[in-house]
N, C-alpha and C. Protein backbone atom coordinates (compact mmCIF):
# COMPACT_ATOMS: atom_id res chain seq x y z
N UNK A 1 129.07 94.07 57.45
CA UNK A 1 127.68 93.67 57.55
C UNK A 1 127.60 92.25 58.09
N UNK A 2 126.96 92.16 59.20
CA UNK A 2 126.58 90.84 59.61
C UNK A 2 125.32 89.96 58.82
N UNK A 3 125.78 88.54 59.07
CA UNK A 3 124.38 87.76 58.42
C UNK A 3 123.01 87.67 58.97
N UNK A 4 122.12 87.69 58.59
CA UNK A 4 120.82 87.18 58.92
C UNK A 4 120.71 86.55 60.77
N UNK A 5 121.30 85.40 60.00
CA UNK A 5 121.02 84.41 61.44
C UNK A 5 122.51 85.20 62.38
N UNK A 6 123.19 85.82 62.52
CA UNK A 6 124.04 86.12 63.41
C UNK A 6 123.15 87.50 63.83
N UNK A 7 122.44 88.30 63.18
CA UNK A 7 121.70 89.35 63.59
C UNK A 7 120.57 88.79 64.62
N UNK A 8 119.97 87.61 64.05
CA UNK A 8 118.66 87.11 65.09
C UNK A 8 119.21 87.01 66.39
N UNK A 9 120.51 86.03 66.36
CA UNK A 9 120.85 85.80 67.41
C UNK A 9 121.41 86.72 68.24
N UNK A 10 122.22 88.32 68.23
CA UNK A 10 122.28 89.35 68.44
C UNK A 10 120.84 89.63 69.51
N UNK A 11 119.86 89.58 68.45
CA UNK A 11 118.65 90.02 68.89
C UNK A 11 117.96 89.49 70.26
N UNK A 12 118.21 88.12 69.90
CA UNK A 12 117.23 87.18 70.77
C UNK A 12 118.06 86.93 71.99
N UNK A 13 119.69 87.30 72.16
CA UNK A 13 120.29 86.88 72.99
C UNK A 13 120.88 85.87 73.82
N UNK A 14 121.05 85.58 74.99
CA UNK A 14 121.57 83.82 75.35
C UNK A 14 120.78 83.38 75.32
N UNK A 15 120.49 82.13 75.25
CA UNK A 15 119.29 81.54 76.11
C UNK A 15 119.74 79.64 76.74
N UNK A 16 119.05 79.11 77.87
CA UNK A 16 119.52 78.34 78.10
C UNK A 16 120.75 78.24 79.17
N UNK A 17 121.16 77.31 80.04
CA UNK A 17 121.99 77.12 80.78
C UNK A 17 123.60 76.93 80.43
N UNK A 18 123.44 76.65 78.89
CA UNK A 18 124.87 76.48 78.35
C UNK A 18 125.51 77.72 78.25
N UNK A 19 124.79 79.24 77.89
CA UNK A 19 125.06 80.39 77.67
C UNK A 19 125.32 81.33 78.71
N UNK A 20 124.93 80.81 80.04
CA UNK A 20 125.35 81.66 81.24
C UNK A 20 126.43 81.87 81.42
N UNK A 21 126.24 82.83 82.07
CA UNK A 21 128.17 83.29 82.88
C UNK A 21 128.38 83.20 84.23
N UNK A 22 127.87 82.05 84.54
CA UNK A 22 127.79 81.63 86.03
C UNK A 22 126.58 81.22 86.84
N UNK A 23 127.04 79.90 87.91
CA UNK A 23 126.01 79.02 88.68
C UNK A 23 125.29 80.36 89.31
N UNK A 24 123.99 79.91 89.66
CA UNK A 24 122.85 80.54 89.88
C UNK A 24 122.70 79.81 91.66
N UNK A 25 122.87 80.28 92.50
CA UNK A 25 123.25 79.76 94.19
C UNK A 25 122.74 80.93 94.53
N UNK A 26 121.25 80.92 95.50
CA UNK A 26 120.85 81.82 96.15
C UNK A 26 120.06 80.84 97.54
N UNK A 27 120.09 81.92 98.27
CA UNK A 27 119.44 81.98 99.40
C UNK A 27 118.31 82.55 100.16
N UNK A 28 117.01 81.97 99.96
CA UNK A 28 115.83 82.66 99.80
C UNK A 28 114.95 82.74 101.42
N UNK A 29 114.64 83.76 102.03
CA UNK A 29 114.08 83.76 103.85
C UNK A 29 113.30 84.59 103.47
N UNK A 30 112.25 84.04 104.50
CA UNK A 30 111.76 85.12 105.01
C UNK A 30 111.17 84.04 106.78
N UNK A 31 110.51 85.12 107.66
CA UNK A 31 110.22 85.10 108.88
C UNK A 31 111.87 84.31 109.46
N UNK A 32 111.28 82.79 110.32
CA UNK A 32 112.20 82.06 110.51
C UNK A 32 112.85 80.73 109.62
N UNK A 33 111.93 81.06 108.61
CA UNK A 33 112.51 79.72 107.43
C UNK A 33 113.24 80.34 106.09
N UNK A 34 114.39 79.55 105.91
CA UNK A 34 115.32 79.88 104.33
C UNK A 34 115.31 77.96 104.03
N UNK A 35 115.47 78.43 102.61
CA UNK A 35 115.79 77.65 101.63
C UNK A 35 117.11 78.29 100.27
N UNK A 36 117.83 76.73 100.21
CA UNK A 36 118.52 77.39 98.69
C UNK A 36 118.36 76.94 97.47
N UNK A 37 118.37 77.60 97.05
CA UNK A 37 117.82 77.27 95.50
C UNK A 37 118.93 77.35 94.84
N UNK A 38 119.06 76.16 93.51
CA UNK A 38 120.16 76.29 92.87
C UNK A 38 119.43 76.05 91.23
N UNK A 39 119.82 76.85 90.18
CA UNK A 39 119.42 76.86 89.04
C UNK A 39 120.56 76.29 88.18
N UNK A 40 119.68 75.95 86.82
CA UNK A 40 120.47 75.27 85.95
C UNK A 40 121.72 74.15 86.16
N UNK A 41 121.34 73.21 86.61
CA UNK A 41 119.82 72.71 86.78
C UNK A 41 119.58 73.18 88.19
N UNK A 42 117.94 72.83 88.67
CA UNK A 42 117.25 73.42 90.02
C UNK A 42 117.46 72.39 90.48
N UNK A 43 117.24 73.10 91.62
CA UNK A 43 117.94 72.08 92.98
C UNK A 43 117.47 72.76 93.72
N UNK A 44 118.43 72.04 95.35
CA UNK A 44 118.62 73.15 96.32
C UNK A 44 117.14 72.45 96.87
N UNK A 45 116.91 73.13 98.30
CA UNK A 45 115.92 72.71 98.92
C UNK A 45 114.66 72.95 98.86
N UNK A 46 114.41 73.88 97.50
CA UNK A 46 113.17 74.70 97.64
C UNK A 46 112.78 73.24 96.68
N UNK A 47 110.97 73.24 97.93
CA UNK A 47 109.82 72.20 96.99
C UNK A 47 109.44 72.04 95.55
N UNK A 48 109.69 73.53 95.04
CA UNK A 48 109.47 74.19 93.81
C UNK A 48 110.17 74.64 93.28
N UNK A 49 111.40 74.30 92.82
CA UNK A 49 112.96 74.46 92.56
C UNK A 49 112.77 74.94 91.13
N UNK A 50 111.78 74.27 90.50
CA UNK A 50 111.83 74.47 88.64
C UNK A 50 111.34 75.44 88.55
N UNK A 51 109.77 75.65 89.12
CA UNK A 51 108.99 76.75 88.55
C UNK A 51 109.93 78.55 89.38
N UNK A 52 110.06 78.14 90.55
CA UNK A 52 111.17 79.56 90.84
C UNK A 52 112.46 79.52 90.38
N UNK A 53 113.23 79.03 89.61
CA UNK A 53 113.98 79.30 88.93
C UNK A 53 113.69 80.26 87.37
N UNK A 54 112.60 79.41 87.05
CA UNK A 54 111.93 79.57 85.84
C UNK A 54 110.86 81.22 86.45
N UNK A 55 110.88 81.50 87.46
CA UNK A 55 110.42 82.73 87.62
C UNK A 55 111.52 83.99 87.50
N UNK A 56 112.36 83.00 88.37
CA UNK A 56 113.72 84.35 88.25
C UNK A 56 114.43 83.79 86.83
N UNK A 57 114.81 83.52 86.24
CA UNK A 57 114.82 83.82 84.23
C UNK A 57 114.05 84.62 83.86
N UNK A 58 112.86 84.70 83.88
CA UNK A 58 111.69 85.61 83.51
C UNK A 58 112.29 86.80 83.63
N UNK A 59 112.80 87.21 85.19
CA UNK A 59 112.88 88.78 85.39
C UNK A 59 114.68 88.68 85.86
N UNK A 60 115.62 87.84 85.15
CA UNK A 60 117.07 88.21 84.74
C UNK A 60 117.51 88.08 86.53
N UNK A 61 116.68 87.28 87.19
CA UNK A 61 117.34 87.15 88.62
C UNK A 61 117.19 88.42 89.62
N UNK A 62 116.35 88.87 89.07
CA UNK A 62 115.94 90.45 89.80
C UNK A 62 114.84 90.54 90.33
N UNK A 63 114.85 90.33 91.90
CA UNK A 63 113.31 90.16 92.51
C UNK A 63 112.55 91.71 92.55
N UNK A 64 113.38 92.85 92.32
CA UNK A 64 112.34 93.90 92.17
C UNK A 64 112.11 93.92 90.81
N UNK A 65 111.92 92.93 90.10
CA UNK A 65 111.19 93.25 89.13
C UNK A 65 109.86 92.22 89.00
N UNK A 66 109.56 91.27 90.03
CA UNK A 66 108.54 90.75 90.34
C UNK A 66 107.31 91.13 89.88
N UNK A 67 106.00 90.81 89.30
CA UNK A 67 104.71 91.20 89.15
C UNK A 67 104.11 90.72 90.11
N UNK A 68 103.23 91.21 90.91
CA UNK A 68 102.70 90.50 92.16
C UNK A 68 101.17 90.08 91.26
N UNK A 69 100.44 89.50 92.08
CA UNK A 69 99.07 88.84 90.92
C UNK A 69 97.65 89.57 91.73
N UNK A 70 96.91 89.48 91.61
CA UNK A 70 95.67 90.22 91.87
C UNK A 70 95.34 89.89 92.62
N UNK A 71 95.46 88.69 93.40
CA UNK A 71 94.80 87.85 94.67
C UNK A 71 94.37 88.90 95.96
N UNK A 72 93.48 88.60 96.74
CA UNK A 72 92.34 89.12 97.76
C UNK A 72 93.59 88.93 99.15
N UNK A 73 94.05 90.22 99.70
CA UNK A 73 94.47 89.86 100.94
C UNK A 73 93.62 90.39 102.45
N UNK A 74 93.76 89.94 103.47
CA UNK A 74 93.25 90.66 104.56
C UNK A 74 93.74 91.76 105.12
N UNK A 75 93.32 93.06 105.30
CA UNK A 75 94.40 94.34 105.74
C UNK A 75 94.64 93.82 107.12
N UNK A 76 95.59 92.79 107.62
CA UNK A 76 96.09 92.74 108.76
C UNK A 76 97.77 92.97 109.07
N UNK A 77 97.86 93.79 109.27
CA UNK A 77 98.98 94.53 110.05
C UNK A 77 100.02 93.18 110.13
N UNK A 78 100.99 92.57 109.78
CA UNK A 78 101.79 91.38 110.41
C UNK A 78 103.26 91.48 109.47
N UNK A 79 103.75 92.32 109.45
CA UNK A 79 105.15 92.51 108.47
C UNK A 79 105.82 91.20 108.34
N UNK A 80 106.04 91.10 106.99
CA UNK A 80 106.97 89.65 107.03
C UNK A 80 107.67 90.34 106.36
N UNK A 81 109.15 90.22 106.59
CA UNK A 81 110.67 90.64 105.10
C UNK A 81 111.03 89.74 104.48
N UNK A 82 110.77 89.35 103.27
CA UNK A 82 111.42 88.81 102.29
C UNK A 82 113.36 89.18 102.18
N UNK A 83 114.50 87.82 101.73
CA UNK A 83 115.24 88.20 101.59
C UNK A 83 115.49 87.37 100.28
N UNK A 84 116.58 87.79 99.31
CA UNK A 84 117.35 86.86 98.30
C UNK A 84 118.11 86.98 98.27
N UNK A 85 119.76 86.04 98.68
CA UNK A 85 120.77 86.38 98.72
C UNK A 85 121.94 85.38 97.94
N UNK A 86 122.82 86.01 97.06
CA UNK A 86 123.49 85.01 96.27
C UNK A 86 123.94 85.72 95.22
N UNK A 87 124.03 84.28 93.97
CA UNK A 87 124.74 84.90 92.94
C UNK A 87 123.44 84.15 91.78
N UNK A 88 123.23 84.92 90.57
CA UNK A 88 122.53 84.25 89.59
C UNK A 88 123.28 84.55 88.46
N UNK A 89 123.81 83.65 87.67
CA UNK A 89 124.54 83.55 86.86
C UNK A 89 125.52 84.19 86.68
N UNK A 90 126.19 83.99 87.95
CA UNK A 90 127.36 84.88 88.09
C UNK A 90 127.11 86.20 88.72
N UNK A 91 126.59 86.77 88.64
CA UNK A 91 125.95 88.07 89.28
C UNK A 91 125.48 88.48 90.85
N UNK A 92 126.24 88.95 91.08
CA UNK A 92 125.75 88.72 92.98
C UNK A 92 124.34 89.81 93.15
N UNK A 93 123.05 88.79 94.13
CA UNK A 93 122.01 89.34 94.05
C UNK A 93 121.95 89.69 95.73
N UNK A 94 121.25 90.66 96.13
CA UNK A 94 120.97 90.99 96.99
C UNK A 94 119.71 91.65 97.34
N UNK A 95 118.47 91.31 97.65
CA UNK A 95 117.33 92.09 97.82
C UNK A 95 116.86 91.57 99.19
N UNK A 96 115.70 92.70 99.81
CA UNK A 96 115.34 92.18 100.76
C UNK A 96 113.79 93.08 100.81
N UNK A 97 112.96 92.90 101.14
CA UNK A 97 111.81 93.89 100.76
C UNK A 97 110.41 93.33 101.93
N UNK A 98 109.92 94.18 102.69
CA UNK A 98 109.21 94.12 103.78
C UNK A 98 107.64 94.15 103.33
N UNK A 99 106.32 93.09 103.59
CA UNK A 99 105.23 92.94 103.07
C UNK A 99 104.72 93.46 104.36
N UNK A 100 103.11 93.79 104.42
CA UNK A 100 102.10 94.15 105.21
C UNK A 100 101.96 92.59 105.96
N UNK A 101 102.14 91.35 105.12
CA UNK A 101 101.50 89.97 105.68
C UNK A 101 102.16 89.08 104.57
N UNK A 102 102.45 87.98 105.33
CA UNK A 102 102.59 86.99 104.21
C UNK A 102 101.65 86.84 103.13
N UNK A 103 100.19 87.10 103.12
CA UNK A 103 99.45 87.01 101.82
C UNK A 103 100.07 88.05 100.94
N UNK A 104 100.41 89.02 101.07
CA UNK A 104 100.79 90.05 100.26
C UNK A 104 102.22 89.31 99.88
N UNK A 105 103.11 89.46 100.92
CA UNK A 105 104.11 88.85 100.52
C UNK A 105 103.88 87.48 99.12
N UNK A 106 103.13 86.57 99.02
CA UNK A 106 102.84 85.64 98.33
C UNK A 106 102.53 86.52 96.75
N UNK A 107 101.40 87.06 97.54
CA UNK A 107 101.20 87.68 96.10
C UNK A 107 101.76 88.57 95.30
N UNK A 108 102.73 88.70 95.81
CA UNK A 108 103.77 89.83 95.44
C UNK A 108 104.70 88.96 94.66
N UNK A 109 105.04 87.72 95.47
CA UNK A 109 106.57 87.05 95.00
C UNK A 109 106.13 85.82 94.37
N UNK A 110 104.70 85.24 94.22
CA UNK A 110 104.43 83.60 93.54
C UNK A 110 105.31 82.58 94.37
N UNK A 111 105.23 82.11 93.27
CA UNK A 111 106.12 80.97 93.60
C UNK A 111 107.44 80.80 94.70
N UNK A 112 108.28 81.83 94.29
CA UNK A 112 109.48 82.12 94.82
C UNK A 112 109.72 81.92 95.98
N UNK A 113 108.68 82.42 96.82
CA UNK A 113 108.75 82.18 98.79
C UNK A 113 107.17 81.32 99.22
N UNK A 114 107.21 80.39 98.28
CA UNK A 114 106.21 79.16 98.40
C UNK A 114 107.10 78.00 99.03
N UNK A 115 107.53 78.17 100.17
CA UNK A 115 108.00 77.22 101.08
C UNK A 115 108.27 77.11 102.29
């Protein structure tokens, strides 16, 4: 039988940068511009290094698991591909996923390809 506080922690899992299993180094494009982002700590060239890091924690470094937000787009035809390429905490990520328009694209990804 385990204790109390060794069960919570069971429960609640890692948390924090000390508990990872590896640097967080990705590579984020879309059209003709990339940026890299580096987590724990953020870095890397993206303007918004904290809050998209702090987006991908949210969803375990997994951009298809993104919530896109409700925002108003124009139905104009203009494909942009999103890419993410790297490792997040050790874990090699790879996604790449094609929008109607950069507004969609935005509202799909927040923060993340805000640069």
């Amino acid at each position: 039988m385990i204790g109390l506080a060794t069960a919570f922690a069971v429960l609640a899992g890692p948390t924090g940068p000390a508990t990872a299993a590896g640097p967080s180094k990705l590579t984020l494009a879309y059209e003709t511009r990339s940026v890299k982002l580096t987590c724990a700590p953020a870095g890397g060239g993206h303007p918004k290094a904290d809050q998209a890091c702090a987006t991908l924690s949210g969803i375990g470094g997994n951009p298809a698991k993104l919530k896109g937000g409700d925002s108003l787009c124009m139905l104009l035809y203009q494909p942009v591909t999103a890419s993410v390429k790297g490792t997040w905490r050790g874990k090699a990520v790879k996604w790449r996923q094609t929008f109607g328009n950069s507004c969609e694209m935005t509202r799909a990804t927040g923060v993340l390809f805000d640069f």
